[in-house]
N, C-alpha and C. Protein backbone atom coordinates (compact mmCIF):
# COMPACT_ATOMS: atom_id res chain seq x y z
N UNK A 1 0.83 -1.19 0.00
CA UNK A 1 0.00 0.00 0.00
C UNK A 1 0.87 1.25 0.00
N UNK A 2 0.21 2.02 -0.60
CA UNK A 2 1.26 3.60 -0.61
C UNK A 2 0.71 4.62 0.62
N UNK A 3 1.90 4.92 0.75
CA UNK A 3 1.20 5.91 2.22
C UNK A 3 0.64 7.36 1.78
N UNK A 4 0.53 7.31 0.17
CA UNK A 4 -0.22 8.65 0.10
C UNK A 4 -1.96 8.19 -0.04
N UNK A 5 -2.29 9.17 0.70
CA UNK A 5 -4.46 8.67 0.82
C UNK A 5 -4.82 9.43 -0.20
N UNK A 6 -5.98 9.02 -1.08
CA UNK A 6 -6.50 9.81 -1.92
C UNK A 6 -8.58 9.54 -1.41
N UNK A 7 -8.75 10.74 -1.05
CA UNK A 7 -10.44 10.29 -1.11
C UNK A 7 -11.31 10.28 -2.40
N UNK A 8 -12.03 9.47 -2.60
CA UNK A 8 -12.52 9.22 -3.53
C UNK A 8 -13.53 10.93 -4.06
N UNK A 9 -13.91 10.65 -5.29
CA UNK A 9 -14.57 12.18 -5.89
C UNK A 9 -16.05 12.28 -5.05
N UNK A 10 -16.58 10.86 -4.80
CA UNK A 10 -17.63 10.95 -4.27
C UNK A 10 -17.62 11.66 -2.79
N UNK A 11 -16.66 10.87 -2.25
CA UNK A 11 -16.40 11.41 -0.85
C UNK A 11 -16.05 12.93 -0.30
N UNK A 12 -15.33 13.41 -1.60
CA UNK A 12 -15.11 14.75 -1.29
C UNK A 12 -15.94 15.38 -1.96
N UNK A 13 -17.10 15.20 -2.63
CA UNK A 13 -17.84 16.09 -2.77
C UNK A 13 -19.31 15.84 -1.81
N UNK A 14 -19.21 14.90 -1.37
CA UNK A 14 -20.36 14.89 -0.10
C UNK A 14 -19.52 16.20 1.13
N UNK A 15 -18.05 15.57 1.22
CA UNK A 15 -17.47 16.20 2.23
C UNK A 15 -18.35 18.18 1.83
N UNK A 16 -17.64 18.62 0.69
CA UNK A 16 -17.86 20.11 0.71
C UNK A 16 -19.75 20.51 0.73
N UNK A 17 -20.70 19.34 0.23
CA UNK A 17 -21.85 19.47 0.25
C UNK A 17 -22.08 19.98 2.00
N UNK A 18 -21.70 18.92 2.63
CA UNK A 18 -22.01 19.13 4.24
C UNK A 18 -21.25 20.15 4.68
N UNK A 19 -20.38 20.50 4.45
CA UNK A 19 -19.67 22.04 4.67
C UNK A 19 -20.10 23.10 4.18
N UNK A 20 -20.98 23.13 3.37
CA UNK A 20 -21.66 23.85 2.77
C UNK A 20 -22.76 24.48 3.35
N UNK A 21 -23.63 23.35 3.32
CA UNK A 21 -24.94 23.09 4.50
C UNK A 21 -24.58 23.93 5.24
N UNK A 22 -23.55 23.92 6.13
CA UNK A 22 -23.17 24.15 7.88
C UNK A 22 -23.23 25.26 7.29
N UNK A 23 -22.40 26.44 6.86
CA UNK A 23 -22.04 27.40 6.50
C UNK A 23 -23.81 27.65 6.45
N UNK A 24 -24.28 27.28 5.81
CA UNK A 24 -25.93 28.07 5.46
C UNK A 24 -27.16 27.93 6.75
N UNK A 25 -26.52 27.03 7.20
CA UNK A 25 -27.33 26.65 8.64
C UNK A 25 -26.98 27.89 9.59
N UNK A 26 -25.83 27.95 9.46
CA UNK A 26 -24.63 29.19 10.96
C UNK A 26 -25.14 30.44 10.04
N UNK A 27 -25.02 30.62 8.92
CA UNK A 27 -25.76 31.74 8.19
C UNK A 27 -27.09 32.16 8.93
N UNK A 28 -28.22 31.15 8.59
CA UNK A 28 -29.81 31.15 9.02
C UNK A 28 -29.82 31.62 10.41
N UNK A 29 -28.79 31.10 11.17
CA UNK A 29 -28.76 31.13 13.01
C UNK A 29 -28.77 32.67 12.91
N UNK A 30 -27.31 33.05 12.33
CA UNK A 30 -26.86 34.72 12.57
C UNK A 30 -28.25 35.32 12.73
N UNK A 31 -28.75 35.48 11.27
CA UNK A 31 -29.93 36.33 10.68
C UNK A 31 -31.19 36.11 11.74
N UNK A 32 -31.28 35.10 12.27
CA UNK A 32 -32.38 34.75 13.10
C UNK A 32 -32.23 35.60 14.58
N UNK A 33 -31.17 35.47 14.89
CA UNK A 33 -30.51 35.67 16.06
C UNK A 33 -30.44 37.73 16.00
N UNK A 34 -30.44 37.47 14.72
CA UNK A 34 -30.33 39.25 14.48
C UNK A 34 -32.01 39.76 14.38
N UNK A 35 -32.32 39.36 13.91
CA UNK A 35 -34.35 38.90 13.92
C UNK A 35 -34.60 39.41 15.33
N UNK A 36 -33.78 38.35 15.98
CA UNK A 36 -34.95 38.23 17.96
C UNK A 36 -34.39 39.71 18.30
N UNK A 37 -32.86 39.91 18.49
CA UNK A 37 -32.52 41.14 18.68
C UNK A 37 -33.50 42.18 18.15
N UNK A 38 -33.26 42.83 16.80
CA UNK A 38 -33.77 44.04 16.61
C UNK A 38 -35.12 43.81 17.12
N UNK A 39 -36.16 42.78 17.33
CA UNK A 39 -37.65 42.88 17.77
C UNK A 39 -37.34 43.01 19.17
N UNK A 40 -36.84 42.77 20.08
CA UNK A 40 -36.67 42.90 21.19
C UNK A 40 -35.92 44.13 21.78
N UNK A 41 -35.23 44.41 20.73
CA UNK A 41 -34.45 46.45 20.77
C UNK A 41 -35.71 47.52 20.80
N UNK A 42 -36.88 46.93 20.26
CA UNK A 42 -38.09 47.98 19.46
C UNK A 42 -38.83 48.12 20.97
N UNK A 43 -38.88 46.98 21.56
CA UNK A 43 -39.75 47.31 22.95
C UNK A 43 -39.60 47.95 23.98
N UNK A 44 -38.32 47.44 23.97
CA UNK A 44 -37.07 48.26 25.31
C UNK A 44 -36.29 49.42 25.14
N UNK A 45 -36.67 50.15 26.58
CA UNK A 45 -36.37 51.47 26.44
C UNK A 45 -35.88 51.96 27.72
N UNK A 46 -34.39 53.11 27.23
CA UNK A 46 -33.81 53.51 27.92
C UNK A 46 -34.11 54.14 29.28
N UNK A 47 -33.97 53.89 30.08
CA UNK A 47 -34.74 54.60 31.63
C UNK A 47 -33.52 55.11 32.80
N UNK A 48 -33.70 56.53 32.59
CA UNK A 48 -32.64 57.47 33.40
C UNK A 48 -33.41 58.38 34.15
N UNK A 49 -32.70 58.89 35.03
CA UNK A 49 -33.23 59.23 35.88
C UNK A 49 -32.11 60.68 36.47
N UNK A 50 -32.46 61.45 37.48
CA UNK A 50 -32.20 62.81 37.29
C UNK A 50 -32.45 62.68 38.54
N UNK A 51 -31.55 63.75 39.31
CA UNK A 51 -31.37 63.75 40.89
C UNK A 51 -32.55 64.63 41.35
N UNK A 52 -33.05 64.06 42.56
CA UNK A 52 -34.52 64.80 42.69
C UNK A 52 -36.06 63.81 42.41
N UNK A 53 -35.39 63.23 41.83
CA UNK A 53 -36.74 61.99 40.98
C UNK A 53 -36.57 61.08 42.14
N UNK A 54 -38.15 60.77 42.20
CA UNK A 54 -38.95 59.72 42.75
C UNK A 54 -38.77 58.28 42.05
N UNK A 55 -38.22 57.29 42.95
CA UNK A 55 -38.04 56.00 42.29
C UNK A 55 -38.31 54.84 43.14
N UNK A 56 -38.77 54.00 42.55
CA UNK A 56 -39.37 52.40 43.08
C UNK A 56 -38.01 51.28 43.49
N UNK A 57 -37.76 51.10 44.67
CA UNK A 57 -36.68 50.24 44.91
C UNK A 57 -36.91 48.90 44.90
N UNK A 58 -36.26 47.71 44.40
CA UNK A 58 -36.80 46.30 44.47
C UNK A 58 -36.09 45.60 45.45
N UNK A 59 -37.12 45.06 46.11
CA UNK A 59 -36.26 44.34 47.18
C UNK A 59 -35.51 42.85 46.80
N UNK A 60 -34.60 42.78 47.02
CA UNK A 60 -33.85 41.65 47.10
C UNK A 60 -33.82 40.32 48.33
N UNK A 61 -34.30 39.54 48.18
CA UNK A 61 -34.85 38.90 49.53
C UNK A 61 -32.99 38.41 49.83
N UNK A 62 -32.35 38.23 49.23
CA UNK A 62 -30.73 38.05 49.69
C UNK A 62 -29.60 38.42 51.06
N UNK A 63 -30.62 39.95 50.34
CA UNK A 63 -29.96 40.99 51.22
C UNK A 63 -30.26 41.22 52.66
N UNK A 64 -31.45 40.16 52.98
CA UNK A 64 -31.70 40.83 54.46
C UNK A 64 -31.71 39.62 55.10
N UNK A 65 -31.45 39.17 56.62
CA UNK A 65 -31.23 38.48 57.12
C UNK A 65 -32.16 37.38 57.07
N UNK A 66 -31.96 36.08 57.44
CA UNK A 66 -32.68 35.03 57.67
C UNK A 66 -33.54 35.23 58.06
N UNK A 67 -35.20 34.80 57.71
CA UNK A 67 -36.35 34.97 58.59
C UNK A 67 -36.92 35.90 58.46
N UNK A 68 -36.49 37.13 57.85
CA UNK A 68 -37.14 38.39 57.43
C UNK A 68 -37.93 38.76 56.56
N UNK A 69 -37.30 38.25 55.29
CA UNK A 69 -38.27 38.47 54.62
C UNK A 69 -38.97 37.45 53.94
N UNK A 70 -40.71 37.50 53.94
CA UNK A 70 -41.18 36.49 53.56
C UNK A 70 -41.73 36.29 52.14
N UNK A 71 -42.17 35.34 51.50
CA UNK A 71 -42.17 34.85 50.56
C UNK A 71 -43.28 36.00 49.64
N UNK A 72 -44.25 36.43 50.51
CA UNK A 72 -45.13 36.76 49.99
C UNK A 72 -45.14 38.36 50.13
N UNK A 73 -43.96 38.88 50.63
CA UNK A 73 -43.82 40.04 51.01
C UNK A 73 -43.61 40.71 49.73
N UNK A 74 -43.94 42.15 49.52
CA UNK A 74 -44.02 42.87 48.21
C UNK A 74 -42.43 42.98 47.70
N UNK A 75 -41.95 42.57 46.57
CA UNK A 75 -41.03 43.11 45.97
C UNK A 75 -39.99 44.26 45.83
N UNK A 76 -41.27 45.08 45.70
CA UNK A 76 -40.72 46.50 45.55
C UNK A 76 -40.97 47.36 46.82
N UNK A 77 -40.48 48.57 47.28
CA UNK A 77 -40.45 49.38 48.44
C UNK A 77 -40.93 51.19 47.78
N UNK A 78 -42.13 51.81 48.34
CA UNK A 78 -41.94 53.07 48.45
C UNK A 78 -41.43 53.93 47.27
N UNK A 79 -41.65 54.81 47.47
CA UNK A 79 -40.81 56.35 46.77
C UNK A 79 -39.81 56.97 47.18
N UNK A 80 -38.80 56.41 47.00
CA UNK A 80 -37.65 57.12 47.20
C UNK A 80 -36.81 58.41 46.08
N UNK A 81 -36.19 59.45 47.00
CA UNK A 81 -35.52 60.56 46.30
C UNK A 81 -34.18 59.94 46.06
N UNK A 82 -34.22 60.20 44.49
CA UNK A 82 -32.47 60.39 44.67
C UNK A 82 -31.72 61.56 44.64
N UNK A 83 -30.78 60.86 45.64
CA UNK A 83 -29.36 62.24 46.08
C UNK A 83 -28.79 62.29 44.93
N UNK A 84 -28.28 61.45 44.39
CA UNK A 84 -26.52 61.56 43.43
C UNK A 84 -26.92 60.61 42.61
N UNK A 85 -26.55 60.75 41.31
CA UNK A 85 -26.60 60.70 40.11
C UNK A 85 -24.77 59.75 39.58
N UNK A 86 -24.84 58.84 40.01
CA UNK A 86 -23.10 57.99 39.92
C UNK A 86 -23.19 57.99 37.85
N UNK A 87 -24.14 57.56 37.52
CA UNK A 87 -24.05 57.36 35.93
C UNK A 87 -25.50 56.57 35.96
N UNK A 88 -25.78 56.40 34.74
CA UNK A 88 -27.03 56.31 33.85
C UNK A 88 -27.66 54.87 34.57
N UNK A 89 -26.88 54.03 35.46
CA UNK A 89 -27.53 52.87 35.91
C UNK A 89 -27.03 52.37 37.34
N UNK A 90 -26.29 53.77 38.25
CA UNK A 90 -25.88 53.87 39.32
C UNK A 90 -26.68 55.28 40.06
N UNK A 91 -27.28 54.76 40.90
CA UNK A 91 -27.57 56.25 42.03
C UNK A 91 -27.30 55.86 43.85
N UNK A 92 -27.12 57.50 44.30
CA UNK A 92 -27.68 57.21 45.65
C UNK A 92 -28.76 57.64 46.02
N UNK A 93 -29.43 56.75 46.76
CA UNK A 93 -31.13 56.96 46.98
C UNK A 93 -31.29 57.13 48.45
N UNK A 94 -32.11 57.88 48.86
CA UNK A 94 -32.46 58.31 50.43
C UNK A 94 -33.59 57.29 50.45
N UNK A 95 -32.51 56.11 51.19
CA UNK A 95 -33.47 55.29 51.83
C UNK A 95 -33.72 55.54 53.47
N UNK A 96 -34.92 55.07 54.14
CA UNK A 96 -35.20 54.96 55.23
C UNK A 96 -34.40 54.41 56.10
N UNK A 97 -34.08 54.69 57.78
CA UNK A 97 -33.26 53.78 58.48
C UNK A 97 -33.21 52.65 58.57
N UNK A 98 -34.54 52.05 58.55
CA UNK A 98 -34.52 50.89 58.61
C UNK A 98 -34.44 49.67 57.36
N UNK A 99 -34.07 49.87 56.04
CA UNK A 99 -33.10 49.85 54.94
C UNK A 99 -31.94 49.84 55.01
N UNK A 100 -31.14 51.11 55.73
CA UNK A 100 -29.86 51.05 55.43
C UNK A 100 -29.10 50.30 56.77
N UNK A 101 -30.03 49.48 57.54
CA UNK A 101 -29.62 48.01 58.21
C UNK A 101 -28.92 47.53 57.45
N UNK A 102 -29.95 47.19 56.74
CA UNK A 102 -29.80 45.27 55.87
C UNK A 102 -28.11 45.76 54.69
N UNK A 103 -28.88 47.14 53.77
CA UNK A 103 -27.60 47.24 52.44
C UNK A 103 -26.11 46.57 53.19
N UNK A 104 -26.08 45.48 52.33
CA UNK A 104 -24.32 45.27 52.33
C UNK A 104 -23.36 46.23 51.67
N UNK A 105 -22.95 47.13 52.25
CA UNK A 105 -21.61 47.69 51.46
C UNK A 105 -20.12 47.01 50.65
């Protein structure tokens, strides 16, 4: 036997058929994938906020000790002011004393 391999014509043209395919499959994904995006860009909308503004805080059941908070307890907390303005998805908010218990720094 000779140690050079030759694949047959059939074989290598199935080979580039299925390489082909893939390429048009990973194509279809992109475009699809670009599809969900831009429909899901159209709904959602930017939300900033300005020092002085009234805002809805969500509670994190994580954050507060064992036993506290219960399952059925509301999510969200009150109207709070914000002080300071850190950037477009950072503030400081004048929470109540009994809030700035639990915040982990």
């Amino acid at each position: 036997m000779s140690d050079h391999v030759r694949a047959s014509d059939s074989a290598s043209s199935f080979a580039s058929h299925v390489h082909n395919l893939h390429k048009k499959v990973m194509d279809k994904i992109v475009q699809s994938n670009a599809n969900y995006k831009l429909q899901g860009d159209v709904i959602k909308r930017l939300k900033t906020f300005n020092v002085g503004d009234y805002v809805m805080v969500q509670i994190s059941p994580e954050r507060f000790p064992t036993g506290t908070v219960k399952k059925l307890l509301a999510r969200s907390a009150g109207s709070f002011q914000i002080l300071k303005k850190l950037n477009d998805n950072a503030y400081v908010i004048d929470l109540p004393q009994e809030f700035q218990f639990y915040i982990q720094y």
